[in-house]
N, C-alpha and C. Protein backbone atom coordinates (compact mmCIF):
# COMPACT_ATOMS: atom_id res chain seq x y z
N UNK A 1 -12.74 -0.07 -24.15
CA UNK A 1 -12.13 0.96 -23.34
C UNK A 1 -10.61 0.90 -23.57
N UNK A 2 -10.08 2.07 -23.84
CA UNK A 2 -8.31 1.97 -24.05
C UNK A 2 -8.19 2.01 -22.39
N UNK A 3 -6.77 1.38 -22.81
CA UNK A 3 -5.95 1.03 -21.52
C UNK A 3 -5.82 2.60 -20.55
N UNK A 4 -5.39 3.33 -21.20
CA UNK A 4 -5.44 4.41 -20.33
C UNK A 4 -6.35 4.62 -19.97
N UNK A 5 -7.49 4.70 -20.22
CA UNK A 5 -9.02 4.71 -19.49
C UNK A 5 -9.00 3.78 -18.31
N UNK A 6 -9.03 2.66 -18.67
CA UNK A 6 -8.62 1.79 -17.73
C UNK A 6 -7.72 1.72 -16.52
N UNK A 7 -6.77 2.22 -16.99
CA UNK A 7 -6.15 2.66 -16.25
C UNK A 7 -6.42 3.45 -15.03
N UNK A 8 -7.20 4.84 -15.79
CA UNK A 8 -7.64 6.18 -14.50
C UNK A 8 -8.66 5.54 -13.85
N UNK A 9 -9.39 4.57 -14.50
CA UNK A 9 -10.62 3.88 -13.85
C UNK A 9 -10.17 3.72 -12.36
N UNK A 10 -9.18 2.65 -12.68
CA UNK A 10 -8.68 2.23 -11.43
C UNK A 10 -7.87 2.57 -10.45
N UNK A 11 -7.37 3.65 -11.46
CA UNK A 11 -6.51 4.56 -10.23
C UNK A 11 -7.77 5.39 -9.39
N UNK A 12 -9.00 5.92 -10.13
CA UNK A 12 -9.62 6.40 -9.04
C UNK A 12 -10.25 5.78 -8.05
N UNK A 13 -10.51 4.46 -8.29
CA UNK A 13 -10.91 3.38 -7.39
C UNK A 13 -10.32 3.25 -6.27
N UNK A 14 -8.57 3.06 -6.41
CA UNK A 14 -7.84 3.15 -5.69
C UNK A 14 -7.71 4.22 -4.69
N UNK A 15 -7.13 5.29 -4.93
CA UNK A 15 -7.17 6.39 -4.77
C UNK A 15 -8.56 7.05 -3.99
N UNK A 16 -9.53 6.94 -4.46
CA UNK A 16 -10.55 7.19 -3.67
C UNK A 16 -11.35 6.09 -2.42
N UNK A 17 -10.48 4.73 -2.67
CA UNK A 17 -10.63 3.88 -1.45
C UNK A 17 -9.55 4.11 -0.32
N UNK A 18 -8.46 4.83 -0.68
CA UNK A 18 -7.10 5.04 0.27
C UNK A 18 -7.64 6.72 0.85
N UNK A 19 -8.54 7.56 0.16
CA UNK A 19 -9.15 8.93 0.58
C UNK A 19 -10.17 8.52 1.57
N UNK A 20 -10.91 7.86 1.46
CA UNK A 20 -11.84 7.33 2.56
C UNK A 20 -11.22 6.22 3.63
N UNK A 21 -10.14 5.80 3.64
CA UNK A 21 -9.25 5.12 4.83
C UNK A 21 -8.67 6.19 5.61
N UNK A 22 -8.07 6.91 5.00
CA UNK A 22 -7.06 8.23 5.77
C UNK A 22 -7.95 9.22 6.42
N UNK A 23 -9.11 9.66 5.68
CA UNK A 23 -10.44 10.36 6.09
C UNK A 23 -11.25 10.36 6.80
N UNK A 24 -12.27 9.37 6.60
CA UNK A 24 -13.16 9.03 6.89
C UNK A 24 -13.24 7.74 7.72
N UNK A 25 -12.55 6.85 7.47
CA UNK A 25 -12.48 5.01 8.10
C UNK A 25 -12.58 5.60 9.76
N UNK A 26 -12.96 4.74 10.92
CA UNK A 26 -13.02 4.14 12.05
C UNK A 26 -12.11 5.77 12.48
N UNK A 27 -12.54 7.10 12.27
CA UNK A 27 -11.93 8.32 12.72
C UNK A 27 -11.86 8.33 14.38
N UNK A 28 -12.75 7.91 14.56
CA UNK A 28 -12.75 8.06 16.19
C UNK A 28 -11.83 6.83 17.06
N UNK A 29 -11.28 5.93 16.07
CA UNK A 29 -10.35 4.88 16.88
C UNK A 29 -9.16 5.50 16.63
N UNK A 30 -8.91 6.24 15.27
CA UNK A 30 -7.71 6.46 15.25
C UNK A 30 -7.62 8.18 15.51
N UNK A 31 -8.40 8.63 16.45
CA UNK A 31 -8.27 9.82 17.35
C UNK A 31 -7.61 9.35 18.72
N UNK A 32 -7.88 8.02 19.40
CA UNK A 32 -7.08 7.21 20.24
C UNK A 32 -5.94 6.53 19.85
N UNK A 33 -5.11 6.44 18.94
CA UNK A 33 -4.26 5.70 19.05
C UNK A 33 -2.53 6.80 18.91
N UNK A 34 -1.78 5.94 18.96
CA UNK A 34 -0.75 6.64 19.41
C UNK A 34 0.30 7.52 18.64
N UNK A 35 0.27 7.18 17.16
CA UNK A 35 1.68 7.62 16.18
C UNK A 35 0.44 7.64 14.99
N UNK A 36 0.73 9.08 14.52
CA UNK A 36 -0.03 9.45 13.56
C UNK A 36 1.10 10.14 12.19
N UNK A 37 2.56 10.32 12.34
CA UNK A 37 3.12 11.18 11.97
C UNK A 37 3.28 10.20 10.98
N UNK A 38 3.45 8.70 10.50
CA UNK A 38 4.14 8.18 10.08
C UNK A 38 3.24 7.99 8.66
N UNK A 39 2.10 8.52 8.48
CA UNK A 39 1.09 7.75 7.31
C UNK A 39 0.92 9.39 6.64
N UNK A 40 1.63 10.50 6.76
CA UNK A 40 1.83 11.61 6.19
C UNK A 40 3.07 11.51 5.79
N UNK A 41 4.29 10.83 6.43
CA UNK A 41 5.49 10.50 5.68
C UNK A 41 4.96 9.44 4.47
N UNK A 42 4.36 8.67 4.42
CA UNK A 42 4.24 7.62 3.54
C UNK A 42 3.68 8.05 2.43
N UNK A 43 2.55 9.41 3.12
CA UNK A 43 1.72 9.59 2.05
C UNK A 43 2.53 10.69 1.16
N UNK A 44 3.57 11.46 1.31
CA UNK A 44 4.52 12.56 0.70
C UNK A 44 5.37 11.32 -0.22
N UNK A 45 5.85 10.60 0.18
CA UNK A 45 6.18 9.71 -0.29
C UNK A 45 5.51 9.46 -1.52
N UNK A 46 4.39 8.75 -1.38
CA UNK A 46 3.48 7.96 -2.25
C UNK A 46 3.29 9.52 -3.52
N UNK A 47 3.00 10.68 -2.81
CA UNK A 47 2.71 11.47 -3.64
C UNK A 47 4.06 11.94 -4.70
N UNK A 48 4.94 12.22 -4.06
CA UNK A 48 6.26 11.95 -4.74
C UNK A 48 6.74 11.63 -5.75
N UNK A 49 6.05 10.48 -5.16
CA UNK A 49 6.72 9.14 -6.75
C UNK A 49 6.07 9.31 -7.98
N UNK A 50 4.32 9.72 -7.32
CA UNK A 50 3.43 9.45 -8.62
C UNK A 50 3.47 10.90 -9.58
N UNK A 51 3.44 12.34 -8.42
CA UNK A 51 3.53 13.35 -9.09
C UNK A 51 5.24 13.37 -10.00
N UNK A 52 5.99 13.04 -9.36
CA UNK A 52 7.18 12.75 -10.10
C UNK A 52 7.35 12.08 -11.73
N UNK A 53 6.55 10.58 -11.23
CA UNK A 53 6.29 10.02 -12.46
C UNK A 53 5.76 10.53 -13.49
N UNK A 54 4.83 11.52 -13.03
CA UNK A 54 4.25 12.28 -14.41
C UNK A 54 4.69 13.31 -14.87
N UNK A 55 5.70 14.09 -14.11
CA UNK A 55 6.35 15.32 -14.71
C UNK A 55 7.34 15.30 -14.89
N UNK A 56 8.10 14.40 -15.01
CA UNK A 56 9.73 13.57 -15.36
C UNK A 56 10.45 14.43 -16.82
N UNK A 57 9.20 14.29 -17.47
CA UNK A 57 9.75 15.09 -18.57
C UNK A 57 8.29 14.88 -19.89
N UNK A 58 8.76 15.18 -20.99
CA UNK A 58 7.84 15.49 -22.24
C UNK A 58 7.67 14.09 -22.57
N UNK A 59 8.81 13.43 -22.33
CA UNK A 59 8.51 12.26 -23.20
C UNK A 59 7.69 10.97 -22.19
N UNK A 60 8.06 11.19 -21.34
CA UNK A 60 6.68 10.25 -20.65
C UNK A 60 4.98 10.40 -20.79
N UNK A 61 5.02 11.38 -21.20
CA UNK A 61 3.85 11.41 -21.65
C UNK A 61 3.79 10.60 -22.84
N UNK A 62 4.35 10.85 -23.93
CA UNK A 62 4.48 10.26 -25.18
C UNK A 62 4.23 8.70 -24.65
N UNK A 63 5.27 8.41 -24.09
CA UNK A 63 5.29 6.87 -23.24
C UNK A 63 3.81 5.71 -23.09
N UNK A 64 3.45 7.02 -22.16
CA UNK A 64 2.01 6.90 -21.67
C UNK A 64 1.10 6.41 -22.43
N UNK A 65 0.68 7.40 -23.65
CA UNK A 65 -0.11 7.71 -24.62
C UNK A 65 0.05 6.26 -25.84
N UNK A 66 1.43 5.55 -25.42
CA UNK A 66 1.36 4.90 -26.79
C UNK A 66 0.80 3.73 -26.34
N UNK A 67 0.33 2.11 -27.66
CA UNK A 67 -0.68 1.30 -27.55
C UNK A 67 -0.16 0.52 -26.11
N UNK A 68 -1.08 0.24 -25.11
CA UNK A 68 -1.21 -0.69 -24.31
C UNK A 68 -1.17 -1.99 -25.02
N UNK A 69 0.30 -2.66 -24.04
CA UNK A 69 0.62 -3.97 -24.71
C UNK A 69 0.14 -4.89 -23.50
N UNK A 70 0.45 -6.21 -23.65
CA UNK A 70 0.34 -7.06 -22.49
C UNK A 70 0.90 -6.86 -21.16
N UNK A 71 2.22 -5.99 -20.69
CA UNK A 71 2.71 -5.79 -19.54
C UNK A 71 1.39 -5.17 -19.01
N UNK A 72 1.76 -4.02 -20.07
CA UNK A 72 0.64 -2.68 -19.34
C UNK A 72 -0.57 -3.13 -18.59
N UNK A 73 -1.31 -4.23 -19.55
CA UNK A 73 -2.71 -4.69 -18.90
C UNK A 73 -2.37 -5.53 -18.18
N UNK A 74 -1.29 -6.06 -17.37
CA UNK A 74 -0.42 -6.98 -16.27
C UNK A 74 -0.96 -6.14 -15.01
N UNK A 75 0.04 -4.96 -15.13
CA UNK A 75 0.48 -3.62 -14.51
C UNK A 75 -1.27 -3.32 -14.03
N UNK A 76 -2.00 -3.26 -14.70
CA UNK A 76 -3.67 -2.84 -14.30
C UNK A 76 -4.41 -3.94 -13.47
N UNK A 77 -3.85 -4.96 -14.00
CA UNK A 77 -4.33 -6.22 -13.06
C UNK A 77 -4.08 -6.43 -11.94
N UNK A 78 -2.23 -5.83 -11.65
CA UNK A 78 -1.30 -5.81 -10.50
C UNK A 78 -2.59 -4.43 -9.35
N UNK A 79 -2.79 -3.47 -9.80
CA UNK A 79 -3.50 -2.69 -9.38
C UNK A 79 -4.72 -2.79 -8.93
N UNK A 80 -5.46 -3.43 -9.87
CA UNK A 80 -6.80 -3.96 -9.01
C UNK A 80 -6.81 -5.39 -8.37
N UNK A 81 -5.80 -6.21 -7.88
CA UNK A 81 -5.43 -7.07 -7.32
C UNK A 81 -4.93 -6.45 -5.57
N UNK A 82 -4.51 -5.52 -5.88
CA UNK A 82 -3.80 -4.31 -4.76
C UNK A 82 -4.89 -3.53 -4.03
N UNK A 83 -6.09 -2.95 -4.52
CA UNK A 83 -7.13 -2.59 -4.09
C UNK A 83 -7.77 -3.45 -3.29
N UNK A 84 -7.93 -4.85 -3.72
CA UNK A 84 -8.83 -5.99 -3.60
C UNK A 84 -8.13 -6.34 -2.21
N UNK A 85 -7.16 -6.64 -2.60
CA UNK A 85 -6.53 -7.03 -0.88
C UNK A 85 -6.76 -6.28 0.30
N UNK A 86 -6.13 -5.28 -0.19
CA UNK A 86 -6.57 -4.02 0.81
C UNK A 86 -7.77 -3.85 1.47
N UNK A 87 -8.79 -3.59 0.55
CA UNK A 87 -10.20 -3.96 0.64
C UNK A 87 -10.65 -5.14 2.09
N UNK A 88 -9.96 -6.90 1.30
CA UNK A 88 -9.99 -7.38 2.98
C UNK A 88 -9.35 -7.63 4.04
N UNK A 89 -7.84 -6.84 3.64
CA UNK A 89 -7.62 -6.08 4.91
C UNK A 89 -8.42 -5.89 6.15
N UNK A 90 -9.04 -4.76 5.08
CA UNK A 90 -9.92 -3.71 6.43
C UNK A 90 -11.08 -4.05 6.51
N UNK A 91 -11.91 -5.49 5.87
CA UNK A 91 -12.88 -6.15 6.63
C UNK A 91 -12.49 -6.89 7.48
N UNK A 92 -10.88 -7.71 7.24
CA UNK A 92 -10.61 -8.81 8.20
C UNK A 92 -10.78 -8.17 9.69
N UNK A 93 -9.52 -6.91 9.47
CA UNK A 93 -9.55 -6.14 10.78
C UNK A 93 -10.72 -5.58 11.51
N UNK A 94 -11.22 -5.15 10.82
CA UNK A 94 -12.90 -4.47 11.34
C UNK A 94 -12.68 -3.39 12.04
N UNK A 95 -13.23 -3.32 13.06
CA UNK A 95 -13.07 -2.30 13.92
C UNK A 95 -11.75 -1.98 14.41
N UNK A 96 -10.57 -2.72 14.52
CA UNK A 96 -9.40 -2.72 14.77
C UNK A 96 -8.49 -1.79 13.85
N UNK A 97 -8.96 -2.34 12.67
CA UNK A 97 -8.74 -1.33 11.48
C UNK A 97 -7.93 0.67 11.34
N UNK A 98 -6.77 0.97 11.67
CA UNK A 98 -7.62 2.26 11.59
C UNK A 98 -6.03 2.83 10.69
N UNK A 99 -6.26 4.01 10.55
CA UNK A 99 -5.28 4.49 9.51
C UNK A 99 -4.11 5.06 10.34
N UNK A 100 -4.63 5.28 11.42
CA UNK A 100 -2.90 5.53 12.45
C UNK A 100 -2.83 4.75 13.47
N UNK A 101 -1.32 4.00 13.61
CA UNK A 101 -0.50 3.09 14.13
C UNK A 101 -0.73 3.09 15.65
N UNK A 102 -0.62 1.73 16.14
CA UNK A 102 -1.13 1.72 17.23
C UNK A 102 -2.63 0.37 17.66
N UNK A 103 -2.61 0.53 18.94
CA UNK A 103 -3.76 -0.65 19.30
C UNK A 103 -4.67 0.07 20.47
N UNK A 104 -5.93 -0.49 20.50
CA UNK A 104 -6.65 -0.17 21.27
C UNK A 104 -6.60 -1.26 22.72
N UNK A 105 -7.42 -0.89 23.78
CA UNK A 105 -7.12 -1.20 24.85
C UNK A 105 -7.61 -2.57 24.34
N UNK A 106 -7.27 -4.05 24.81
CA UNK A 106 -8.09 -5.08 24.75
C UNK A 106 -7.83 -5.66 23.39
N UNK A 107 -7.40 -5.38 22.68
CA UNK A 107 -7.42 -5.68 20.35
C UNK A 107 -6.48 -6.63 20.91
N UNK A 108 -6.65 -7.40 20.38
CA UNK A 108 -6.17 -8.92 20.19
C UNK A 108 -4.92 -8.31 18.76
N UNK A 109 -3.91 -9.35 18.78
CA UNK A 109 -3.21 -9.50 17.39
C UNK A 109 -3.64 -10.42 16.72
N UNK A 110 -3.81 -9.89 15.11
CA UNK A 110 -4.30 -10.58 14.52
C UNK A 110 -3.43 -11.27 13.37
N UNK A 111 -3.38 -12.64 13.16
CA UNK A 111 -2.70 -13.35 13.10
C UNK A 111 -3.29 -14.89 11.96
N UNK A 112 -4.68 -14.36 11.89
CA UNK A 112 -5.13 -15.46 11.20
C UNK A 112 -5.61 -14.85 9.75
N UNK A 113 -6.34 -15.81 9.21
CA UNK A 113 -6.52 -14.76 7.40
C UNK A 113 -5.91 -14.61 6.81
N UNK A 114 -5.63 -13.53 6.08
CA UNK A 114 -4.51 -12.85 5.36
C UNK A 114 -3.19 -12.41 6.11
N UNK A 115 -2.99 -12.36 7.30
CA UNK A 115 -2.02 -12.31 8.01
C UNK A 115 -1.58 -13.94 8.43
N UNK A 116 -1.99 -14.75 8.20
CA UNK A 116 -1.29 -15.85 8.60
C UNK A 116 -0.28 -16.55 7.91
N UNK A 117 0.17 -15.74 6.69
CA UNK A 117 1.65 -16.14 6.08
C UNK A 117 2.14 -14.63 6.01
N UNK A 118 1.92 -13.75 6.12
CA UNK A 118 3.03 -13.01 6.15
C UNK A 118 2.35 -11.12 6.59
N UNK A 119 2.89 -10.36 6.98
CA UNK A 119 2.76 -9.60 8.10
C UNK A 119 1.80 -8.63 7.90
N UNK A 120 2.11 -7.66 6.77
CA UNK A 120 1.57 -6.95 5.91
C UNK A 120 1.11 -7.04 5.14
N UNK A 121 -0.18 -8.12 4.91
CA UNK A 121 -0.81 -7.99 3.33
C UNK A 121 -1.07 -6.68 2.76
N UNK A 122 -1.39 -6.27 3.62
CA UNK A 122 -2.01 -4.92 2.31
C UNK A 122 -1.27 -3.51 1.60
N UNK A 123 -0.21 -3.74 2.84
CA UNK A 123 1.65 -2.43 2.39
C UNK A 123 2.18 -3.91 0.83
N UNK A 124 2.47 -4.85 1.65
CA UNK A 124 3.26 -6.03 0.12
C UNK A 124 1.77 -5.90 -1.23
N UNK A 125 1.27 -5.35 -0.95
CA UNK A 125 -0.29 -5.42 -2.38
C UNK A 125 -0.46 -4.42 -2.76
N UNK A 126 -0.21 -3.16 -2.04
CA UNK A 126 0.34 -2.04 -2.42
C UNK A 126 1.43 -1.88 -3.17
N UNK A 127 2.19 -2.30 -2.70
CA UNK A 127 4.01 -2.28 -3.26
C UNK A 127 3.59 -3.13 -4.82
N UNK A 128 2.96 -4.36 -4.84
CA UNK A 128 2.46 -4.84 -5.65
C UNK A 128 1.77 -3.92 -6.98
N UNK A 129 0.98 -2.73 -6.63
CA UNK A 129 0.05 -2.39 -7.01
C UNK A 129 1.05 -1.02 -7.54
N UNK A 130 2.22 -0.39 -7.12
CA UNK A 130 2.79 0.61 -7.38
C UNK A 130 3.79 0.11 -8.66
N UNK A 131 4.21 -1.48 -8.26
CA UNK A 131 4.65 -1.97 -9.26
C UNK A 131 3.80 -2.04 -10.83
N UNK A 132 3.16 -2.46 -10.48
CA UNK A 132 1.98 -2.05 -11.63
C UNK A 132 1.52 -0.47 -12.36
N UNK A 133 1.92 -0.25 -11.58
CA UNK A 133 1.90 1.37 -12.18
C UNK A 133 2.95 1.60 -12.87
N UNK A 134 4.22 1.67 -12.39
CA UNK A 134 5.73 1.64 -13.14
C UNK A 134 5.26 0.88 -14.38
N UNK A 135 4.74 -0.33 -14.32
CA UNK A 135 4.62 -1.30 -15.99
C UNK A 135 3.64 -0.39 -16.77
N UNK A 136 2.73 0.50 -16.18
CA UNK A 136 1.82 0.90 -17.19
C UNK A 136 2.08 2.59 -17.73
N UNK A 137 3.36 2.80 -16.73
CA UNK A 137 3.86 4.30 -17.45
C UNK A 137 4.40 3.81 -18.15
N UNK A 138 5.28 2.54 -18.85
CA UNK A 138 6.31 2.41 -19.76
C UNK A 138 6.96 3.18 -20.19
N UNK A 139 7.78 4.36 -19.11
CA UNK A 139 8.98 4.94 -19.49
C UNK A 139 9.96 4.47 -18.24
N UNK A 140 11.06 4.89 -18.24
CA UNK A 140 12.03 4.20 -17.58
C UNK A 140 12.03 4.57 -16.19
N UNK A 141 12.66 6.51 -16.38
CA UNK A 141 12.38 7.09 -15.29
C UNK A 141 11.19 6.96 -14.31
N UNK A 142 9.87 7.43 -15.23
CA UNK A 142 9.03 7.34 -14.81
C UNK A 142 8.30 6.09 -13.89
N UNK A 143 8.67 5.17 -14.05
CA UNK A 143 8.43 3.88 -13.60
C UNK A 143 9.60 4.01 -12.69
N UNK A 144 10.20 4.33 -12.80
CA UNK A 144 11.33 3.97 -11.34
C UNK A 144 10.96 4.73 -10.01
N UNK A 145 10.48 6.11 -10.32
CA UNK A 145 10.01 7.21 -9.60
C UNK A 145 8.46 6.20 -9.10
N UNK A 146 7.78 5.70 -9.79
CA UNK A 146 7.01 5.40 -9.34
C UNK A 146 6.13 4.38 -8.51
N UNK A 147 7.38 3.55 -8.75
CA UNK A 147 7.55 2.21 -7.89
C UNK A 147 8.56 2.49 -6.36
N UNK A 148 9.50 3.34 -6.69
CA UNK A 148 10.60 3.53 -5.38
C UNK A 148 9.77 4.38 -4.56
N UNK A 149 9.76 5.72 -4.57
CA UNK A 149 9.53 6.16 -3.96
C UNK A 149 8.07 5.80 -2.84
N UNK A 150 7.36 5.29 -3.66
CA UNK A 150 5.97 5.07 -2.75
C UNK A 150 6.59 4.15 -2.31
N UNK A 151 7.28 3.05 -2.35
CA UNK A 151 7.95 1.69 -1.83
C UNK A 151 8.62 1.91 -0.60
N UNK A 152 9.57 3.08 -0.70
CA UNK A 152 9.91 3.85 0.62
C UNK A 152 9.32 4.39 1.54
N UNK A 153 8.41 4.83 1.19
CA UNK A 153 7.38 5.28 2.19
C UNK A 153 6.42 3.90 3.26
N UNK A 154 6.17 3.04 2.62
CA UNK A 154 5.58 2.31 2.60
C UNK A 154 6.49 1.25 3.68
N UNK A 155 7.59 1.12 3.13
CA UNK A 155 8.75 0.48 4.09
C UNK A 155 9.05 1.05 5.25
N UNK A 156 9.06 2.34 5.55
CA UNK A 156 9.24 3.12 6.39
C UNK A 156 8.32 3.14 7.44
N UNK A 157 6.59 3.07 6.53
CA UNK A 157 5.75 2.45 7.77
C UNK A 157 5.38 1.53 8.51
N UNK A 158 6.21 0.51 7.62
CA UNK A 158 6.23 -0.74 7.92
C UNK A 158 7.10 -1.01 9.55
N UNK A 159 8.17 -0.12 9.62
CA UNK A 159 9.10 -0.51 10.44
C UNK A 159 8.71 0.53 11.70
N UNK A 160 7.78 1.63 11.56
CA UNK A 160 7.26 2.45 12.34
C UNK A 160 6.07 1.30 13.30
N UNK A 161 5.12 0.38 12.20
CA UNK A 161 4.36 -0.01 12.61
C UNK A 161 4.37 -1.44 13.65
N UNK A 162 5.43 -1.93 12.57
CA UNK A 162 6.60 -3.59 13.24
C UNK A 162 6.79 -2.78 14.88
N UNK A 163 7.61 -1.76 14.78
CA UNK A 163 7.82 -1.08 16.39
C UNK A 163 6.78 -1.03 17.76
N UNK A 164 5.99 -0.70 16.77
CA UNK A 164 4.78 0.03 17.80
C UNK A 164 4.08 -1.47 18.25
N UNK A 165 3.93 -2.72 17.51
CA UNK A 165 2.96 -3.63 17.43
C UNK A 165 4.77 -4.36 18.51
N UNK A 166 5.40 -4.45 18.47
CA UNK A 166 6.43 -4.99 19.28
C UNK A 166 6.47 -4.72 21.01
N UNK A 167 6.29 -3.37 20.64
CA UNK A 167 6.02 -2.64 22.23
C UNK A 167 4.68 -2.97 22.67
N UNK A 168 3.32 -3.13 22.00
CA UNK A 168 2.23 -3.30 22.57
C UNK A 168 1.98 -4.84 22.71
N UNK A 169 2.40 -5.80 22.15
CA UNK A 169 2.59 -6.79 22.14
C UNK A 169 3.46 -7.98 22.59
N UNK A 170 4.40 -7.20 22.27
CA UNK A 170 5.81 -8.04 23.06
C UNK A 170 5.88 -9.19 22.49
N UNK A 171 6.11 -10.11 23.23
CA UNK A 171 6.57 -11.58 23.09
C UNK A 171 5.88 -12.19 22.33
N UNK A 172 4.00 -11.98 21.78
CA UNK A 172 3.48 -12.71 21.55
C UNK A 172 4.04 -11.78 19.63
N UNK A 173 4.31 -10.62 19.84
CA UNK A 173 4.09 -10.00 18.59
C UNK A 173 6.03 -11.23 17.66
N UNK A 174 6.91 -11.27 18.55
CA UNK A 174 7.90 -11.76 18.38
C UNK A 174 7.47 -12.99 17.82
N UNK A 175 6.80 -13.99 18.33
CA UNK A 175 6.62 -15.29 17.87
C UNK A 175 5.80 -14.94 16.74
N UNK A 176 4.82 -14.46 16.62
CA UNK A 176 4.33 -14.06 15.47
C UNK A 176 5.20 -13.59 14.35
N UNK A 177 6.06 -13.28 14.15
CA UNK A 177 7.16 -12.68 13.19
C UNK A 177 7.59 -13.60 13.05
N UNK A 178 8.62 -14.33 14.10
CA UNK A 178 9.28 -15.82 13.80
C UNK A 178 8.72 -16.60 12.82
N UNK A 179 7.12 -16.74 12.43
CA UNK A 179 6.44 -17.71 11.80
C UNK A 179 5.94 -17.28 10.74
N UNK A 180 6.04 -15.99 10.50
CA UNK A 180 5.65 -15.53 9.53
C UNK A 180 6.71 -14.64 8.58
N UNK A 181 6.27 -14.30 7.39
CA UNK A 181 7.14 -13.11 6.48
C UNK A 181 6.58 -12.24 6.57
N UNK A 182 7.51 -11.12 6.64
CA UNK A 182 6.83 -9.52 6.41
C UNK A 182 5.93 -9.47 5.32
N UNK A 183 6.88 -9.25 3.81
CA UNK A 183 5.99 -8.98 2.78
C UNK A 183 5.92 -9.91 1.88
N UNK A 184 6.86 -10.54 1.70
CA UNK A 184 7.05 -11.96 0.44
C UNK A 184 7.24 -13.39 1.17
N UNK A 185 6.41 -14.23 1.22
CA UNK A 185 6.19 -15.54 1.63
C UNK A 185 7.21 -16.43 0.70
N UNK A 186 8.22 -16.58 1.58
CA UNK A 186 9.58 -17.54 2.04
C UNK A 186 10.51 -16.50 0.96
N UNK A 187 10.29 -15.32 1.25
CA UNK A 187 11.54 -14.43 0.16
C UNK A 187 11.87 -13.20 2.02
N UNK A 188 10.82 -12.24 2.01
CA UNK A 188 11.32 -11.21 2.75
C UNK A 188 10.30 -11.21 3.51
């Protein structure tokens, strides 16, 4: 299989596991919860970067098209490494799980698993996973468009979501931060 195959493989993997989170996932928890505006900013965002990345100009395509070297198949690895997390994410969470921000009456913070070194596994595996995309457009622009912009979005929900989990949580959500990293374990 060429890399670009490979590639769309996994972008539809992706892509069609983030269509059934926003869609379809735990719809009726996140018909109760409180801030919904912020995962349509992320997602203009996310769309942004990637539709950007591909219409940058003539020569990214060219880019695209030429032999997949070792970054590139890095960049694909970075991506289905990014899925995978995500993935137990939203088994760790379970029912808690939902695609708009916010807690249900009684939801505990969760704090153990993949959250027990640092805040956001699955936005930092994302960011991870967008990075990987930038390595496998191998053009300049294009990779910049396509790592920033979804990165912004993504940051943006981060600090929408840090908010909301502060107010519903309070003190316990504070000590929890103290001990942990947002997205990079002993960096950020």
């Amino acid at each position: 299989m060429s890399g670009q195959r490979l590639f769309f493989v996994v972008l539809f993997i992706w892509v069609g596991f983030d269509i059934y989170l926003f869609v379809f996932h735990n719809r009726k928890v996140s018909e109760r919860l409180q801030e919904k505006r912020s995962k349509y900013i992320m997602l203009a965002f996310v769309l942004a970067g990637m539709c950007g990345a591909v219409l940058v100009d003539g020569s990214s395509k060219e880019a695209f098209l030429m032999h997949f070297n070792w970054y590139r198949y890095l960049g694909i690895l970075m991506m289905i490494f990014a899925v995978i997390v995500r993935y137990f994410v939203v088994r760790q969470l379970g029912p808690a799980f939902a695609i708009d921000v916010g807690a249900l009456p009684d939801q505990k913070l969760h704090t153990g698993g993949l959250f027990r070194l640092i805040r956001h596994p699955a936005y930092a595996s994302e960011i991870l996973g967008f990075l990987g995309v930038a390595l496998v457009f191998n053009y300049p622009l294009s990779s910049l468009l396509a790592f920033f912009l979804p990165t912004t979005g993504v940051i943006y929900r981060i600090i929408i979501e840090e908010r909301n989990l502060l107010r519903i949580f309070g003190e316990q959500y504070r000590e929890y931060s103290a001990k942990t990293w947002r997205l990079i374990p002993y960096v950020f």
